[in-house]
N, C-alpha and C. Protein backbone atom coordinates (compact mmCIF):
# COMPACT_ATOMS: atom_id res chain seq x y z
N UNK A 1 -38.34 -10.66 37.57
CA UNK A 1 -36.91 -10.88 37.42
C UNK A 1 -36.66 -11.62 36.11
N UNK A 2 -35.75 -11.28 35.36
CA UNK A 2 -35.63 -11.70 33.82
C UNK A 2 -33.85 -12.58 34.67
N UNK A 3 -34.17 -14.05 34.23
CA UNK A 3 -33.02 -15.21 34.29
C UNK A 3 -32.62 -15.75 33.10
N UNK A 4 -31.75 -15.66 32.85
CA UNK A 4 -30.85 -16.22 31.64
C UNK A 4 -29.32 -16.84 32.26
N UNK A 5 -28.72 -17.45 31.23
CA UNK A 5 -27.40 -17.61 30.98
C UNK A 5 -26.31 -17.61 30.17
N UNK A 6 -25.24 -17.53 30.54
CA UNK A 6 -24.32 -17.09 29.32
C UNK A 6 -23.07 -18.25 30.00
N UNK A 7 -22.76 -19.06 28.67
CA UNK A 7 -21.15 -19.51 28.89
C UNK A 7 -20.51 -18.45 28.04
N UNK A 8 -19.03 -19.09 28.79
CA UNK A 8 -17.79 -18.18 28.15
C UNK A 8 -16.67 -18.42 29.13
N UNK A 9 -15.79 -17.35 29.28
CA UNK A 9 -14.55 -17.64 29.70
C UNK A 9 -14.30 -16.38 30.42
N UNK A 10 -14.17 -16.19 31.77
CA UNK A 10 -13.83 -15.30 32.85
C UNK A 10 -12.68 -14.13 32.11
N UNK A 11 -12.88 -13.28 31.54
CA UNK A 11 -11.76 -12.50 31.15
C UNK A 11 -11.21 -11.19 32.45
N UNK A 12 -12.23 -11.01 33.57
CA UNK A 12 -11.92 -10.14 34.43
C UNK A 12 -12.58 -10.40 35.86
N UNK A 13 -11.95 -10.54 36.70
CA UNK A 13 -12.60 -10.48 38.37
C UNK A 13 -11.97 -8.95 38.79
N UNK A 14 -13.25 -8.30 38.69
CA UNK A 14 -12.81 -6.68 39.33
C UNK A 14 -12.72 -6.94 40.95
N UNK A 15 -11.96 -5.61 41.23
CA UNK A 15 -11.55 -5.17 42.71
C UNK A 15 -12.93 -5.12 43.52
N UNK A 16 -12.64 -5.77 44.78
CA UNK A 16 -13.95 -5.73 45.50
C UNK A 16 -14.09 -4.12 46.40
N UNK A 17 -15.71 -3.69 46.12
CA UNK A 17 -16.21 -2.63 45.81
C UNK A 17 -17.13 -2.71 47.82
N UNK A 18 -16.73 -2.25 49.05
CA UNK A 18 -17.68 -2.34 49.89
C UNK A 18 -18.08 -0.89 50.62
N UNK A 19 -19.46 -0.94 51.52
CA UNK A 19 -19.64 0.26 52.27
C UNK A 19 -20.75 0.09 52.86
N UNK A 20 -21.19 0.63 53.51
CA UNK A 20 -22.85 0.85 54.19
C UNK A 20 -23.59 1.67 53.64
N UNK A 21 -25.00 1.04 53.50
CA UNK A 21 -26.32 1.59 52.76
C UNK A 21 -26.18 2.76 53.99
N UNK A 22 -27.01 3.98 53.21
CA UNK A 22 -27.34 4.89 54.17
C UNK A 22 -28.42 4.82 54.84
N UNK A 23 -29.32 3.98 54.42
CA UNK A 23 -31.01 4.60 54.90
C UNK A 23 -30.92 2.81 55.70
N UNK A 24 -30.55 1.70 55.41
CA UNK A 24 -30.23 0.61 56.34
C UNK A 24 -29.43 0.50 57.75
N UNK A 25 -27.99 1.11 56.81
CA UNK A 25 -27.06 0.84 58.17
C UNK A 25 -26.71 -0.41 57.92
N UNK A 26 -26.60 -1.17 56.87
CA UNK A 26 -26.31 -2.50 56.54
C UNK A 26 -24.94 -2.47 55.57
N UNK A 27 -24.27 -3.21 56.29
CA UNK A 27 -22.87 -3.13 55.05
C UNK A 27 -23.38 -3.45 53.51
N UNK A 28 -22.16 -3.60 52.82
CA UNK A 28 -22.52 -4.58 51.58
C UNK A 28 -21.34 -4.75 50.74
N UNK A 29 -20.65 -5.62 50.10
CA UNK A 29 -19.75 -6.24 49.00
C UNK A 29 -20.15 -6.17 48.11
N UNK A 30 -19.36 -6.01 47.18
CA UNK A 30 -19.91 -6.36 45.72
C UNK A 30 -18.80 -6.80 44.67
N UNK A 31 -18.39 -7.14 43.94
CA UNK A 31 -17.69 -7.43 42.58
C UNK A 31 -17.93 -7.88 41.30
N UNK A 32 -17.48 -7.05 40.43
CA UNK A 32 -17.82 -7.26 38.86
C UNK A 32 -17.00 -8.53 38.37
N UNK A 33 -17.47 -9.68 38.17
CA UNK A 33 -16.94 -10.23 36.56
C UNK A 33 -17.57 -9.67 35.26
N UNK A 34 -16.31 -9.90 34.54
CA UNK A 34 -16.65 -10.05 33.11
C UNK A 34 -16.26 -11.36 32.25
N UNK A 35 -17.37 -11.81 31.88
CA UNK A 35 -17.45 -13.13 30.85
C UNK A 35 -17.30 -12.81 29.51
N UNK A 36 -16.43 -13.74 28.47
CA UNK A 36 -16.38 -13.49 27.04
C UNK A 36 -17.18 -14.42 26.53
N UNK A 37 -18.41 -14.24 26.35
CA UNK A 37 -19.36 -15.38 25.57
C UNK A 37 -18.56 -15.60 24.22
N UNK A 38 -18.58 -17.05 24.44
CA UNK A 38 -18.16 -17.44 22.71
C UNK A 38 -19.17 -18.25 22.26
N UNK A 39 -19.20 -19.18 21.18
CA UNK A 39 -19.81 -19.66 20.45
C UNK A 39 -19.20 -20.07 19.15
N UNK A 40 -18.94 -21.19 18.83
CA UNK A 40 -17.93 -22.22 17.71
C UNK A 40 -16.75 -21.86 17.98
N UNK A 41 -16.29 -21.47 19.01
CA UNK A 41 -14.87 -21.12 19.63
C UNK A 41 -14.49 -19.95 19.32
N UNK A 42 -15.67 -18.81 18.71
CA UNK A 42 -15.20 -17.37 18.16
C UNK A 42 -16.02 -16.66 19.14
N UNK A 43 -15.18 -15.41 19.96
CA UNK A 43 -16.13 -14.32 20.65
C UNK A 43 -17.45 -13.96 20.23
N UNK A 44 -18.60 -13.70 21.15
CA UNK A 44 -19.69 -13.31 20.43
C UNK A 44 -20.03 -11.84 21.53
N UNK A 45 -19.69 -12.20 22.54
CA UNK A 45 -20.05 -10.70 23.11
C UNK A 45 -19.54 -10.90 24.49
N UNK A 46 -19.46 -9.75 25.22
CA UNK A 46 -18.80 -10.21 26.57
C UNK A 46 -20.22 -9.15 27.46
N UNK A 47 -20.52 -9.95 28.65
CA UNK A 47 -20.86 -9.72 29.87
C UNK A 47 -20.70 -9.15 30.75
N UNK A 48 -21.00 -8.25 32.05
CA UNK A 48 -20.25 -7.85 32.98
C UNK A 48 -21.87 -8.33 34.11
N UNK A 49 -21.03 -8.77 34.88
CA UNK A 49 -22.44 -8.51 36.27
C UNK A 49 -21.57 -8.64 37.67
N UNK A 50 -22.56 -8.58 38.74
CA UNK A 50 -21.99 -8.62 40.09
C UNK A 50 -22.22 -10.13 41.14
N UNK A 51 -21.20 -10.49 41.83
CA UNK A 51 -21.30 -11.05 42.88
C UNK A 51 -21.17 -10.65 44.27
N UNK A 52 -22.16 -10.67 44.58
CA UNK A 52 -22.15 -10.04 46.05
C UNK A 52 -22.20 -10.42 47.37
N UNK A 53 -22.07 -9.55 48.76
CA UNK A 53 -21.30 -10.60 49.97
C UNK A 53 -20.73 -11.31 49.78
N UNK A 54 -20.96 -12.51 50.57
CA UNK A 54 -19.70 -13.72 51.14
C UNK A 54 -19.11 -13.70 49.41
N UNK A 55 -20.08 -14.12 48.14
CA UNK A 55 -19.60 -14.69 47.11
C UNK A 55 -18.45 -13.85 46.68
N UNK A 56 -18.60 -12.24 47.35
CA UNK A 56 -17.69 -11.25 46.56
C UNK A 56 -16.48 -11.12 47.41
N UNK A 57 -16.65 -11.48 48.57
CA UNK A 57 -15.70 -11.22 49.08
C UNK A 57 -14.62 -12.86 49.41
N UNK A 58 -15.08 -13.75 48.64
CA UNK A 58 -14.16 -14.99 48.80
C UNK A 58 -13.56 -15.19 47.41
N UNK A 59 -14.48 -14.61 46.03
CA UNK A 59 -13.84 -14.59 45.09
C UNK A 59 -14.19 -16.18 44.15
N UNK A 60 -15.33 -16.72 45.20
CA UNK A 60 -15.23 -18.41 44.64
C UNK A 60 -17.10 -18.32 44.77
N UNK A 61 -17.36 -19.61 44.08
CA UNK A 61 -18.64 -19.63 44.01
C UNK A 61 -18.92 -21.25 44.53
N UNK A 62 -19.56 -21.62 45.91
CA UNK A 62 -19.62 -22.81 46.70
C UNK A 62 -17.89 -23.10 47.05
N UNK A 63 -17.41 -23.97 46.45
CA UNK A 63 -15.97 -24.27 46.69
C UNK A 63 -15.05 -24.25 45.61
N UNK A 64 -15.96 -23.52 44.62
CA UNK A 64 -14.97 -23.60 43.15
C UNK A 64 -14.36 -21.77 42.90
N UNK A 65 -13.03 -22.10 43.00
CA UNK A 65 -12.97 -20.48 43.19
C UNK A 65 -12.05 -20.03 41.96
N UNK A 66 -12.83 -19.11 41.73
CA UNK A 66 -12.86 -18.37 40.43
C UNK A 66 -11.71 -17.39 39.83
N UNK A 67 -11.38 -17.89 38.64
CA UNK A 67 -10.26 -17.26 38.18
C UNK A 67 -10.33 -16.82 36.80
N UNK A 68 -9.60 -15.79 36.59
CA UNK A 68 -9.77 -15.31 35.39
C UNK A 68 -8.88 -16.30 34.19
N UNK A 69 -9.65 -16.77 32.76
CA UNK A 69 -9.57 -17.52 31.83
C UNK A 69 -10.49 -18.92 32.00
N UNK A 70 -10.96 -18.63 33.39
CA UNK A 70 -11.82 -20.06 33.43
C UNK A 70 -13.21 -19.99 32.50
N UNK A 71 -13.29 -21.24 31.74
CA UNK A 71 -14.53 -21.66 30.96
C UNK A 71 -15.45 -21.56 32.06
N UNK A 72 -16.96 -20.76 32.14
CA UNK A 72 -17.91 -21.02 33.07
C UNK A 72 -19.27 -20.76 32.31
N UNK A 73 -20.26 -21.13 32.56
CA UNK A 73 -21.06 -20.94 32.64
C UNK A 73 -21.81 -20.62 34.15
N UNK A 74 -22.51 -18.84 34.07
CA UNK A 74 -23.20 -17.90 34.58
C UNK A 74 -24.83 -17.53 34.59
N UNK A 75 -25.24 -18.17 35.23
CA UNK A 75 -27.04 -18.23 35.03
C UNK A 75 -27.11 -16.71 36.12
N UNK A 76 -27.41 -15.89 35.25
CA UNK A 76 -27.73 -14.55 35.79
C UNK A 76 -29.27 -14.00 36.09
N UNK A 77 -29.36 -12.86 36.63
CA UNK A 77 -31.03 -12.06 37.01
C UNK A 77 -30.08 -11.03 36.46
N UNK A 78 -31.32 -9.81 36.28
CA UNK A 78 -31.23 -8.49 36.22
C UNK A 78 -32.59 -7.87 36.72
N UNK A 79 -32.05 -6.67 37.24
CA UNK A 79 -33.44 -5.96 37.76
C UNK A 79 -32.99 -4.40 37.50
N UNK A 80 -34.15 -3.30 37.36
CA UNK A 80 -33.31 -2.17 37.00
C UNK A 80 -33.62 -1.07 38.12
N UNK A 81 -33.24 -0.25 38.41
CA UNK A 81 -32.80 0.62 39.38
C UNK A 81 -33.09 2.21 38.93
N UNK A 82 -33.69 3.06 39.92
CA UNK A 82 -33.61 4.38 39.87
C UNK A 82 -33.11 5.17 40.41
N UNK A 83 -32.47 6.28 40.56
CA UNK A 83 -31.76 7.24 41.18
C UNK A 83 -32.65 7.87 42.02
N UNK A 84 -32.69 8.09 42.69
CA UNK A 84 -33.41 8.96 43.73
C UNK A 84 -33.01 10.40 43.96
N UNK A 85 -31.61 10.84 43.25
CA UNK A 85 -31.46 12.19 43.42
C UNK A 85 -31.49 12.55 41.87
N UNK A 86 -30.92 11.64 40.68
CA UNK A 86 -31.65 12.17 39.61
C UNK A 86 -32.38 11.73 38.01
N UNK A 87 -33.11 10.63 38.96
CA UNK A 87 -34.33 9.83 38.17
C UNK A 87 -33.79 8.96 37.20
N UNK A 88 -32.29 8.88 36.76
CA UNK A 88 -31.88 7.78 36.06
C UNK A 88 -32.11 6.73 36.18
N UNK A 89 -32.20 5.79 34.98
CA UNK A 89 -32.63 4.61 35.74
C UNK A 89 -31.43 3.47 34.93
N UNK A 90 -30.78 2.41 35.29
CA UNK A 90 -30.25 1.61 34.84
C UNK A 90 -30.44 0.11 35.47
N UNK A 91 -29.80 -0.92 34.77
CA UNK A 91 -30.02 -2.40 34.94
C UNK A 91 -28.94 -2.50 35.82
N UNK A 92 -28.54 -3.40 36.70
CA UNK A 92 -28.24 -4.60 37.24
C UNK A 92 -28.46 -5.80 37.05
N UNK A 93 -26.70 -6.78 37.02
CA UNK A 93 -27.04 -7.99 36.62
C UNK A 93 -26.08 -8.67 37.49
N UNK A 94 -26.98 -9.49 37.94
CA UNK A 94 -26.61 -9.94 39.46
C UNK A 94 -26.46 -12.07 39.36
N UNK A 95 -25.26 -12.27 39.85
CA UNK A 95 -25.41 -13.73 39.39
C UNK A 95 -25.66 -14.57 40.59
N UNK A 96 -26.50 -15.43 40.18
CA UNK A 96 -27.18 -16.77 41.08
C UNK A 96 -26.71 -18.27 41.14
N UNK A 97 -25.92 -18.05 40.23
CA UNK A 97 -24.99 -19.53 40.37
C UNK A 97 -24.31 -19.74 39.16
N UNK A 98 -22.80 -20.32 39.60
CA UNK A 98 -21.75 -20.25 38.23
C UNK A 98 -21.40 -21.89 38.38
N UNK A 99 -21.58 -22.47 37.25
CA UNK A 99 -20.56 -23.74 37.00
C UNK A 99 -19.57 -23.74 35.71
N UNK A 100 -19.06 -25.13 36.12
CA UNK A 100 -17.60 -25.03 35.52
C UNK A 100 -17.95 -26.03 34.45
């Protein structure tokens, strides 16, 4: 698992995304932020990853709940993923804890 972090400033909390795995039978939540990394107070690149279950579906992270323009810092994972019907493969970036 590759862990990093990025500050910046919440520019988007996407629509929460849910359904059941097929081969589990297990629900699941999910939602995209997007972070605007800055650096000397000028944009340097922006972010997108997911929060998932309870975190996605309350919209807050412990008791601090999350809004778009908030300054945060995002200590993220990524892991990458294959298609099973047609061998694509892409990243996921999945967050593990946000402070303010």
């Amino acid at each position: 698992m590759v862990d990093f972090e990025i500050t910046g400033v919440i520019r988007q909390i996407g629509p929460l995304r849910e359904g059941v795995n097929s081969k589990s039978g297990k629900s699941w939540s999910r939602r995209t932020i997007v972070i605007d990394q800055q650096e000397d107070g000028e944009e340097q690149a922006s972010v997108s990853f997911d929060l998932r279950g309870d975190r996605a579906l309350q919209v807050k992270w412990k008791d601090l709940p999350l809004t778009e323009g908030m300054p945060v810092t995002a200590h993220l994972g990524c892991h990458t993923r294959q298609s099973s019907v047609t061998g694509t493969w892409w990243n996921e970036m999945y967050c593990f804890n946000i402070e303010r």
